[in-house]
Protein backbone atom coordinates (compact mmCIF):
# COMPACT_ATOMS: atom_id res chain seq x y z
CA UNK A 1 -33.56 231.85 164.68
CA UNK A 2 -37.17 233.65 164.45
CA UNK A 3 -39.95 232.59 161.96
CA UNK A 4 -39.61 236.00 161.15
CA UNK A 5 -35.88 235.50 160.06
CA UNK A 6 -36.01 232.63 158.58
CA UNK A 7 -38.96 234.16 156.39
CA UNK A 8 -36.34 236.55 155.65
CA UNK A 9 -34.12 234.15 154.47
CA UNK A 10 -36.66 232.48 152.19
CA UNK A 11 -37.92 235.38 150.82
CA UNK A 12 -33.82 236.72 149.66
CA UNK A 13 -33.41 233.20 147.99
CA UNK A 14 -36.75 232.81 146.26
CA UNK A 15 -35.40 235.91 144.53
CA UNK A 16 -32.00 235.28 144.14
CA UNK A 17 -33.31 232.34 142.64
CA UNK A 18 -35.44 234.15 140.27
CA UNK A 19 -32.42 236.12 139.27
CA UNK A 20 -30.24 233.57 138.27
CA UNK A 21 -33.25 232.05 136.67
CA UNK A 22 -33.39 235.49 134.66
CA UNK A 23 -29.57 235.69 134.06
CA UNK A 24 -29.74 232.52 132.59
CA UNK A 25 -32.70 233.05 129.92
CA UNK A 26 -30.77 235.96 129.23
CA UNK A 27 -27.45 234.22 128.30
CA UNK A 28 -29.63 231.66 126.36
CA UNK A 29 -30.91 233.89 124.25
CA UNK A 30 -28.33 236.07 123.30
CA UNK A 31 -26.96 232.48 122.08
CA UNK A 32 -30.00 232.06 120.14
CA UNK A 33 -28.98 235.42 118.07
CA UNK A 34 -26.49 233.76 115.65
CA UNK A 35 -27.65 230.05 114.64
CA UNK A 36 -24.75 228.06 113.12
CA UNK A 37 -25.54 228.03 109.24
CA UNK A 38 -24.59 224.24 109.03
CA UNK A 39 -27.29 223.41 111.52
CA UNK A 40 -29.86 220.67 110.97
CA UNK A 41 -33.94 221.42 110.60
CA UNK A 42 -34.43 219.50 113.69
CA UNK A 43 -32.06 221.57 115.96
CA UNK A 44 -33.33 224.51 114.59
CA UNK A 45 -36.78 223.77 115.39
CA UNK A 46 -35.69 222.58 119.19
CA UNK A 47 -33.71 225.83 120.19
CA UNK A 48 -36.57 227.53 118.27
CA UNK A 49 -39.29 226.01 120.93
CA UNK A 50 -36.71 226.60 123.47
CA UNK A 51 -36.06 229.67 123.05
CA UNK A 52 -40.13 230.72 122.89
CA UNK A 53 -40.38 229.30 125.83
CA UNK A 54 -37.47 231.44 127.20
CA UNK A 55 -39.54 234.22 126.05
CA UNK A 56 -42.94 233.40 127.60
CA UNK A 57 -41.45 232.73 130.91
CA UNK A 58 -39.82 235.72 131.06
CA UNK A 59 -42.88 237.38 130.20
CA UNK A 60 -44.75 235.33 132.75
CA UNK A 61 -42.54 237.08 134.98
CA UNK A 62 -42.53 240.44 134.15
CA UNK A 63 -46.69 240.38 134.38
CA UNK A 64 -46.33 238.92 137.94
């Protein structure tokens, strides 16, 4: 195969990459939309932090 081609080929699964990556923030969060009432302080604050940081990625991508 070319340089070329396999450029190509990089290039498709950085962004398929990047996709799933996005798919799967996306299914995280809409988790994050109903918190279990019964759950601890402690969880709460973890899928909190998660969650931000969810967010700022995603933002991180959408400026790039």
């Amino acid at each position: 195969m070319s340089d070329l081609t396999l450029d190509n080929i990089e290039q498709e699964l950085r962004l398929l990459n990047v996709n799933l990556a996005e798919a799967n923030d996306i299914a995280m969060l809409s988790a994050f939309s109903a918190m279990p009432a019964d759950l601890d302080n402690e969880s709460r604050r973890a899928l909190r932090h998660l969650r931000d940081k969810m967010m700022q990625r995603a933002i991180t991508r959408a400026d790039s």
